[in-house]
Structures are given as structure tokens and as C-alpha cells.
Protein backbone atom coordinates (compact mmCIF):
# COMPACT_ATOMS: atom_id res chain seq x y z
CA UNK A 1 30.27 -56.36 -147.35
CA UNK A 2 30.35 -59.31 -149.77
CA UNK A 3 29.64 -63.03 -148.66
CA UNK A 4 32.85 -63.92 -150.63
CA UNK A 5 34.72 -61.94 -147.86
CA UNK A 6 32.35 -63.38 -145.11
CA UNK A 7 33.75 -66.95 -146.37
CA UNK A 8 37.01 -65.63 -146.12
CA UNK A 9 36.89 -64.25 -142.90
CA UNK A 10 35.06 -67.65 -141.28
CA UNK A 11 37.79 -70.04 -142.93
CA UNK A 12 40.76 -67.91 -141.34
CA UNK A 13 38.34 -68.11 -138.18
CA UNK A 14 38.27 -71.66 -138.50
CA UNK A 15 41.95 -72.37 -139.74
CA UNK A 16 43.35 -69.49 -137.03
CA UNK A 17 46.15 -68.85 -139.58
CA UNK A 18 46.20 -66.91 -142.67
CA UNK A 19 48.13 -69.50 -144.86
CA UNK A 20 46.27 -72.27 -144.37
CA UNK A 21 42.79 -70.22 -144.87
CA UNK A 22 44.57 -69.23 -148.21
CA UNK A 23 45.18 -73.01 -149.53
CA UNK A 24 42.08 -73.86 -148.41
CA UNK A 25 40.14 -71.30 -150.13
CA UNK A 26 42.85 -71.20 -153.55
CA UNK A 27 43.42 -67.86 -153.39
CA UNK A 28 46.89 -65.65 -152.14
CA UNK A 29 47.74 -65.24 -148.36
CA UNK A 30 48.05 -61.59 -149.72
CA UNK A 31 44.53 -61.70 -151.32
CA UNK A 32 42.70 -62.63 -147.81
CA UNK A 33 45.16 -60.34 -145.89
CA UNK A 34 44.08 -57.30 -148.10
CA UNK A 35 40.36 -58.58 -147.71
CA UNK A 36 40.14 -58.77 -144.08
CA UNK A 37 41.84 -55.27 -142.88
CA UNK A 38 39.13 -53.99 -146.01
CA UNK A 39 37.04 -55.81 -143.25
CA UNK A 40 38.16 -54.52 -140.30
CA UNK A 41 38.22 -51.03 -142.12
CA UNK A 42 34.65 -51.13 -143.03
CA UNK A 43 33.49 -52.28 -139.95
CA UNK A 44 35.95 -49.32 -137.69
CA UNK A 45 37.01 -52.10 -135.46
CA UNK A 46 39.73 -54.81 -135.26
CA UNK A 47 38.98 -58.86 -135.52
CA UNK A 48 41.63 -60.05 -134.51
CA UNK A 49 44.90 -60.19 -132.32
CA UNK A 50 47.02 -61.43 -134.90
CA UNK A 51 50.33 -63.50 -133.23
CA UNK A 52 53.49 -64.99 -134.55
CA UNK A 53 52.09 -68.41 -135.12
CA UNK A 54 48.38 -68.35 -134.97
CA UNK A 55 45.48 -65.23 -134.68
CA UNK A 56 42.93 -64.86 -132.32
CA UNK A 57 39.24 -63.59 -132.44
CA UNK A 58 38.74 -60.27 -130.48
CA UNK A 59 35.84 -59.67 -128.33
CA UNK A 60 34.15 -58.09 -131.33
CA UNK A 61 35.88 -60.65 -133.43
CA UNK A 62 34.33 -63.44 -131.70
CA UNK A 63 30.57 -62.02 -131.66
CA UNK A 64 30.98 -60.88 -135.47
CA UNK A 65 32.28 -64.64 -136.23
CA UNK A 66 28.65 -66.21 -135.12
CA UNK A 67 26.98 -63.64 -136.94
CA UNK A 68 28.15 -64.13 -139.95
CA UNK A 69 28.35 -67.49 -139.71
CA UNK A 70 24.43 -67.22 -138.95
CA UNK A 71 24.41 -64.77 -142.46
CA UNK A 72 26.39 -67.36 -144.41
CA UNK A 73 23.92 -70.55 -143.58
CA UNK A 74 20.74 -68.26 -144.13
CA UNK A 75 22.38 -67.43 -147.67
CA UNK A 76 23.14 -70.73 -148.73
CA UNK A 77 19.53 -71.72 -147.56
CA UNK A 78 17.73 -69.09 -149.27
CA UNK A 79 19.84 -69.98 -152.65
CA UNK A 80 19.54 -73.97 -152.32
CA UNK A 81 15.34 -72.78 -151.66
CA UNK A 82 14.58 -70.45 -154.82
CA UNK A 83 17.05 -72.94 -157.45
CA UNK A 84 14.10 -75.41 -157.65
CA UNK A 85 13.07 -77.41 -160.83
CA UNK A 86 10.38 -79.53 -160.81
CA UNK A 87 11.75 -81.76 -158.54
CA UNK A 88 11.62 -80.50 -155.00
CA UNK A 89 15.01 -79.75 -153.52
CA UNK A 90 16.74 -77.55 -151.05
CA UNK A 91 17.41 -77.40 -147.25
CA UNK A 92 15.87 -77.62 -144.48
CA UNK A 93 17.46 -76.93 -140.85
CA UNK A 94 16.19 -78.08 -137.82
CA UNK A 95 17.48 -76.52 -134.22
CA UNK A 96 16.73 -79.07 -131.65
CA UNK A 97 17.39 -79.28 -127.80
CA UNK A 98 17.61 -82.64 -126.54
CA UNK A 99 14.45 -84.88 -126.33
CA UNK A 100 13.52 -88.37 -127.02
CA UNK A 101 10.27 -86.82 -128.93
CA UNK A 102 12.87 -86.47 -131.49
CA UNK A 103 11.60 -89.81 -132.92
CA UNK A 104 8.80 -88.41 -134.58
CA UNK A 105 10.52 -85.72 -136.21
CA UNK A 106 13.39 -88.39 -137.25
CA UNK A 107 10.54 -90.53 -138.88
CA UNK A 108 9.41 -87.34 -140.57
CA UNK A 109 12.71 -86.78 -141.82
CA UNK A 110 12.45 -90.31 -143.45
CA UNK A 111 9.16 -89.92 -144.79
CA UNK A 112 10.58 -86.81 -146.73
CA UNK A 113 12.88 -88.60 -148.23
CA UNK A 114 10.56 -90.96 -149.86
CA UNK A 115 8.74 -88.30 -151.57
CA UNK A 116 11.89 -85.74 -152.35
CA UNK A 117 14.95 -87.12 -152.10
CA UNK A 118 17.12 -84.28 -153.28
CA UNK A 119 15.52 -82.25 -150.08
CA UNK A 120 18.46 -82.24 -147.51
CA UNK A 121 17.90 -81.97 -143.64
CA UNK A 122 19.74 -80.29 -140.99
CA UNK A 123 19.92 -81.14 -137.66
CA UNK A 124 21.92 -78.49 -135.26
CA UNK A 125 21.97 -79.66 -131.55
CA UNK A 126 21.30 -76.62 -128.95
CA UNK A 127 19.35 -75.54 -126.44
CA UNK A 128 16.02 -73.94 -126.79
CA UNK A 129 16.88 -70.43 -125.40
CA UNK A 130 19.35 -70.55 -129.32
CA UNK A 131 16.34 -72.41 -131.28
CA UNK A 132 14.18 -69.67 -130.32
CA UNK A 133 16.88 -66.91 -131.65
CA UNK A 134 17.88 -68.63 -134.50
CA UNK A 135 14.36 -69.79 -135.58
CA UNK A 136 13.06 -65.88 -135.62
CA UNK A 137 16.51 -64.98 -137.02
CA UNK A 138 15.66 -67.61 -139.96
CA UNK A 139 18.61 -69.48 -139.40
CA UNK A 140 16.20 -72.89 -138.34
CA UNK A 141 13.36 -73.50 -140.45
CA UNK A 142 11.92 -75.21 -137.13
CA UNK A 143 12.82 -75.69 -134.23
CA UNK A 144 11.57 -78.89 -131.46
CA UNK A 145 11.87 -77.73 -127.96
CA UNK A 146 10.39 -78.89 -124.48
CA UNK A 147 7.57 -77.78 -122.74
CA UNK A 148 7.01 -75.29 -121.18
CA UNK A 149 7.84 -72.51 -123.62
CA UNK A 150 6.05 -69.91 -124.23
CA UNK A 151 4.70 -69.75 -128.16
CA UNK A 152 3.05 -66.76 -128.70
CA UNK A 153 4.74 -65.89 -132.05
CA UNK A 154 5.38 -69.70 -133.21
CA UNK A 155 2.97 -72.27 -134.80
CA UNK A 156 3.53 -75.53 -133.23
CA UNK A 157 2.59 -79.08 -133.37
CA UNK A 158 2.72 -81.15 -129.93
CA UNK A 159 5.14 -84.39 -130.33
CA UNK A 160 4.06 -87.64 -129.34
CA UNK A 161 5.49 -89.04 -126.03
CA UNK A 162 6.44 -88.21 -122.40
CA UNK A 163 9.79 -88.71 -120.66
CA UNK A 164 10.50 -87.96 -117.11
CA UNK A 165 12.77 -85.45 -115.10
CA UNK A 166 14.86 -86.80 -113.06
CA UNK A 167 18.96 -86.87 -111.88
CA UNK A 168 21.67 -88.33 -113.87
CA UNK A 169 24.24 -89.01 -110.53
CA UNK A 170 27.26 -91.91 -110.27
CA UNK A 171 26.57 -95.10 -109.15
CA UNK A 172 28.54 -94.64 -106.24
CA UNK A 173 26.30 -92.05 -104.86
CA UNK A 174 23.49 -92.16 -102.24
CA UNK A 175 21.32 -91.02 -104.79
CA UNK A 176 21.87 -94.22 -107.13
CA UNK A 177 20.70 -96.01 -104.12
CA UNK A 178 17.33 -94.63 -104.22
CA UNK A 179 14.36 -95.57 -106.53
CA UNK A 180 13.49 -92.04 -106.85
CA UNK A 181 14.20 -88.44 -105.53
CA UNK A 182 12.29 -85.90 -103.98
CA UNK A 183 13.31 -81.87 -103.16
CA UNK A 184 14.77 -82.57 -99.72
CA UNK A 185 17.06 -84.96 -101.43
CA UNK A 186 18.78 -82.15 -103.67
CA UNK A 187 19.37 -80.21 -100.26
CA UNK A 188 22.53 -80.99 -99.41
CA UNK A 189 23.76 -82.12 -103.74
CA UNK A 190 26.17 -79.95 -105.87
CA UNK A 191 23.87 -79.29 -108.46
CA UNK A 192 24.36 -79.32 -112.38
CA UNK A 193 21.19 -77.34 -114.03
CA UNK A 194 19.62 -77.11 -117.45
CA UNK A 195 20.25 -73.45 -118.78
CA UNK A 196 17.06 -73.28 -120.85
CA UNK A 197 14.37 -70.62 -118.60
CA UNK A 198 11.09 -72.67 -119.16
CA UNK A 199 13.38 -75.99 -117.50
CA UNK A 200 14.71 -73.66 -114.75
CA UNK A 201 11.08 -72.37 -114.00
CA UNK A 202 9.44 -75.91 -114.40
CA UNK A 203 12.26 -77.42 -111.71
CA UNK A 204 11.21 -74.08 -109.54
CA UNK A 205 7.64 -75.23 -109.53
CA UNK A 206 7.95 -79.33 -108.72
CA UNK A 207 10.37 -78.38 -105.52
CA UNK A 208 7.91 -75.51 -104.55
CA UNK A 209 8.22 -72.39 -102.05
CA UNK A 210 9.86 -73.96 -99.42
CA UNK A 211 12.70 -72.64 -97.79
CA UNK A 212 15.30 -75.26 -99.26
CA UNK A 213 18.29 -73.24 -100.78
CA UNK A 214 19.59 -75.43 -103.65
CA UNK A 215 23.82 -75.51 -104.47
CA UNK A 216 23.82 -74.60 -108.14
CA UNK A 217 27.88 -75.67 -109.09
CA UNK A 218 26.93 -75.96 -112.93
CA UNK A 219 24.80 -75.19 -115.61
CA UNK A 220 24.54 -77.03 -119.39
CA UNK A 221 22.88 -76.64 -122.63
CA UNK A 222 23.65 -80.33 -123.70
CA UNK A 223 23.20 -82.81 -121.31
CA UNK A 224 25.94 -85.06 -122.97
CA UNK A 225 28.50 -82.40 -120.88
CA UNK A 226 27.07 -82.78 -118.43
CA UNK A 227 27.16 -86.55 -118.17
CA UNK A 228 30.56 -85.85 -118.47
CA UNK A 229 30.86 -83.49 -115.49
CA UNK A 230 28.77 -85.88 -113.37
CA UNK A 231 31.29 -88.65 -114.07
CA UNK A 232 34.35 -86.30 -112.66
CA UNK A 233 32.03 -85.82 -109.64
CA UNK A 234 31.54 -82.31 -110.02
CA UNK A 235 27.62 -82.79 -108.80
CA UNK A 236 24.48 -84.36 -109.77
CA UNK A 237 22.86 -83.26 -113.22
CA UNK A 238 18.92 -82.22 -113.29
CA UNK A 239 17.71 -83.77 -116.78
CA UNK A 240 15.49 -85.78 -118.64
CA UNK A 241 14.94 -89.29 -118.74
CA UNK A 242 16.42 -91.02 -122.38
CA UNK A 243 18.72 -89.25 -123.59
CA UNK A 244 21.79 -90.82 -121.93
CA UNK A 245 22.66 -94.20 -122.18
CA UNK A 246 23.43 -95.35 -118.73
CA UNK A 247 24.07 -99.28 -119.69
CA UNK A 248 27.08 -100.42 -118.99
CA UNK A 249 28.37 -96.82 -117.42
CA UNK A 250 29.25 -95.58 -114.06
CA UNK A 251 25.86 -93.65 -114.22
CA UNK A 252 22.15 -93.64 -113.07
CA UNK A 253 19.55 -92.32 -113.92
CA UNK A 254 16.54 -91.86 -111.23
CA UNK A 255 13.57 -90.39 -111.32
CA UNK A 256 11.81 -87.28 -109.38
CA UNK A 257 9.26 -88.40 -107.10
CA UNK A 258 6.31 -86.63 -107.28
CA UNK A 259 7.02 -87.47 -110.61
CA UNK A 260 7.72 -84.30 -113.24
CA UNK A 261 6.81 -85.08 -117.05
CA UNK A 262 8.17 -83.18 -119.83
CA UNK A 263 6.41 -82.86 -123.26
CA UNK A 264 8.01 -81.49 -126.82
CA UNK A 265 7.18 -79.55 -129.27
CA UNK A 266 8.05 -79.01 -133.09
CA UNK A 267 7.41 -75.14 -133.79
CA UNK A 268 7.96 -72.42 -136.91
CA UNK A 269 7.52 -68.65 -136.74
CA UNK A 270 3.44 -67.90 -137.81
CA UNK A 271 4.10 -65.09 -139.73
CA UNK A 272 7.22 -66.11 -142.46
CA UNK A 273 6.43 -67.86 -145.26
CA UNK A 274 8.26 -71.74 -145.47
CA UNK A 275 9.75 -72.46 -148.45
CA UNK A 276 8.38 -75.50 -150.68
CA UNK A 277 10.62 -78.09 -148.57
CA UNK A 278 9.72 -76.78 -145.66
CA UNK A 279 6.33 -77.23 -146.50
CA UNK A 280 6.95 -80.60 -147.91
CA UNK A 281 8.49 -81.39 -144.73
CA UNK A 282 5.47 -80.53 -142.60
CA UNK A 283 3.27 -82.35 -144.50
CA UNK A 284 4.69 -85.34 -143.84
CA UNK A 285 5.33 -84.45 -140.01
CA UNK A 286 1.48 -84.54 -140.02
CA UNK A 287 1.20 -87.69 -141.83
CA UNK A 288 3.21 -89.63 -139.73
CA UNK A 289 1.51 -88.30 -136.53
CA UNK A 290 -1.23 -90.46 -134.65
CA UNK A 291 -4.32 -90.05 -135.83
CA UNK A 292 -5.58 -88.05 -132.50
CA UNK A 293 -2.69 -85.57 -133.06
């Protein structure tokens, strides 16, 4: 299995037709058609439901598609990483779930710059359940994720600020009334909850072992659909504080009372190696830190 016909395989993934894949790519229709049943052939199962106007992933299509989308990044990575002069170049990608903290790493990212300007960052929005994966798959070169996670198998710095859990609801709810929540007040709410475990667990321990039954209607990875759920009214969205804008919206954000901080971190696997702009890039991270960090 070549990357060539990994490339070819992701564009007619991407394009959902054969033709356009092939004009695309500047090769034959007949050249990828012949590549991907070699595909299919090699791997004994079938990628697609081809139809008369477009072609859809199978089951096995669909999970083979994010894999070797996941090979594809790693090999571009790794080649961008070992063609290095003297100057430092190369990527570096960064999975990140949704925090504020994100500052810090943003400053780092500028700080980089500075000293090795050819050094490109990536920054791929997910949730921390996929950083972890992707991180130990050595998609992410790091990965900045909120607390609590467990780390047993990850170096990790702790990020500089706090931001607060709370519920993103509409203003026309009784919620927005209130200056903050407590547990009894997500009784009798159609709930919208974080996916990530560590969240879920965290939320578990702030409402306690009480007998309140809580009405799960949604979960998210990104809270930006969820903002988007809360608007059709489809319930009222668990989150953190700063990440959505409320100004000027139809949306509120107010906080859990006791109140329920969240923390972030920036972590790597211990035991790979990081290549010289990943290295570069952690260097700075740690220059730009406060000094008591």
C-alpha cells in the first residue's frame, strides 16, 4: 500500500466522484479507478457504494478514510521533520479541546516564530478523548486538554489561568434570570453534556450522590454546536466559561454555584522523542510562562 494511492483514495473521498478526484490530482479517471479496486483488492473488502452520480464511503470505507487520513498527516510530518538545513523548519500539530488557557500556547506559537520562522503550526480543534488518541498515535505533537485527565503516560506543563463551569442557556430562560446555578436547578433542564470522560466525571462530582436524575437530550465535543443547539432550544449546554461570545446574542452564560473551576494542560507522550521544532516549540512555551510556572 503506497501513500500515492492513500492520496488517491482521500481526494475521491473528499471529491465523492471519480472525475473530479482525477482533475484534481492530473491523472486519468481510469488511472484512480484501476488504483482503488487494487485497493479494495488488497485490503479483501469494498470502500465504497459507488452510485450513478456520486460514491459513498462504506462502513469499512468510512473507518479506513480517518485512518489513512491520520497515516497521510503523520507522513507529511515526519518528511517536513527530517528535511532540515540549518535553519529550523518543519511542522508542528497541536490537538486542542476548547479552553481559554489557549492564550499561552497562542503566545508560544508567536514566540516560535520569532526565532524560526519557517517552523509551521497546526492547530486541529477536538475534544480531549481524540487528543489523547491522536497524540499516542503521533498524529499531534501535543496536545492541551482540561483538567482532570489522567497523565500517566504524558509529560505535561500546567497552563496559566482558571475559567469557570457553568450553563450556556437563552436569554429567555429561567436560568438567564439567575446569577448562578446550583444541582437542583438542572433537575427539571434538557441537558446538553460535554462528551470528554474527565468533564462527565468532574460534573458527577460538583452535583454529588444525591438522588437527582439529570435529562441528558445531547452530548458535544465542541461547544460552538452546541451554542447552536441551545439557540434552537433543544436544552441547556454544561460548559466552560469564555469560549462563547455571548455579546450581543440571544445567549447567557451563568455560572455554577458552588462554583466549579477548570484548569488546562499542554501535554506530549514521555517516552517519543520530539523532533527539533517540537523542541523548539517547548522551549519557548517555557519561556513565555510566569516565572512560578
Amino acid at each position: 500500500m503506497e501513500l500515492r494511492v492513500l492520496r488517491y483514495f482521500l481526494m475521491v473521498v473528499n471529491e465523492r466522484n471519480i472525475s473530479r478526484a482525477a482533475e484534481k490530482l492530473h491523472v486519468s479517471q481510469p488511472t484512480i479507478s484501476r488504483q482503488l479496486k487494487d485497493l479494495e483488492d488488497e485490503l479483501g473488502v469494498t470502500l465504497f457504494d459507488r452510485g450513478s452520480r456520486s460514491i459513498d464511503l462504506t462502513e469499512a470505507g468510512t473507518y479506513f478514510a480517518d485512518q489513512a487520513r491520520q497515516i497521510v498527516v503523520l507522513a507529511d510530518k515526519t518528511v517536513a521533520n527530517v528535511k532540515q538545513t540549518q535553519e529550523l523548519t518543519g511542522r508542528i500539530l497541536i490537538g486542542s479541546a476548547e479552553a481559554p488557557m489557549m492564550v499561552t500556547v497562542a503566545k508560544a506559537i508567536n514566540a516560535l516564530a520569532q526565532v524560526a520562522p519557517k517552523v509551521q503550526v497546526g492547530i486541529h480543534s477536538t475534544d480531549a478523548n481524540d487528543v489523547n488518541q491522536r497524540l499516542h498515535a503521533g498524529v499531534f505533537d501535543f496536545g492541551v486538554v482540561m483538567e482532570p485527565i489522567a497523565k500517566d503516560e504524558e509529560d505535561f506543563i500546567s497552563l496559566p489561568g482558571t475559567t469557570a463551569w457553568g450553563v450556556l442557556v437563552r436569554q429567555d430562560s429561567a436560568l438567564a434570570q439567575k446569577n448562578s446555578v446550583t444541582a437542583a436547578d438542572l433537575a427539571n433542564q434538557r441537558l446538553i453534556m460535554p462528551q470528554q470522560h474527565g468533564s462527565i466525571d468532574y460534573l458527577a462530582d460538583w452535583i454529588g450522590t444525591s438522588d437527582l436524575k439529570l435529562n441528558v437530550a445531547a452530548t458535544y465535543n465542541l461547544l460552538y454546536n452546541a451554542s447552536i443547539m441551545v439557540e434552537a432550544g433543544v436544552g441547556t449546554a454544561l460548559c466552560l466559561d469564555g469560549i462563547i461570545n455571548t455579546a450581543n446574542t440571544d445567549l447567557r452564560f451563568v455560572p455554577l454555584a458552588p462554583r466549579l473551576e477548570a484548569h488546562s494542560s499542554l501535554i506530549w507522550p514521555q517516552h517519543r522523542p520530539l523532533s527539533p521544532a517540537a523542541t523548539a516549540f517547548l522551549n519557548v512555551m517555557r519561556e513565555v510562562l510566569p516565572e512560578h510556572y
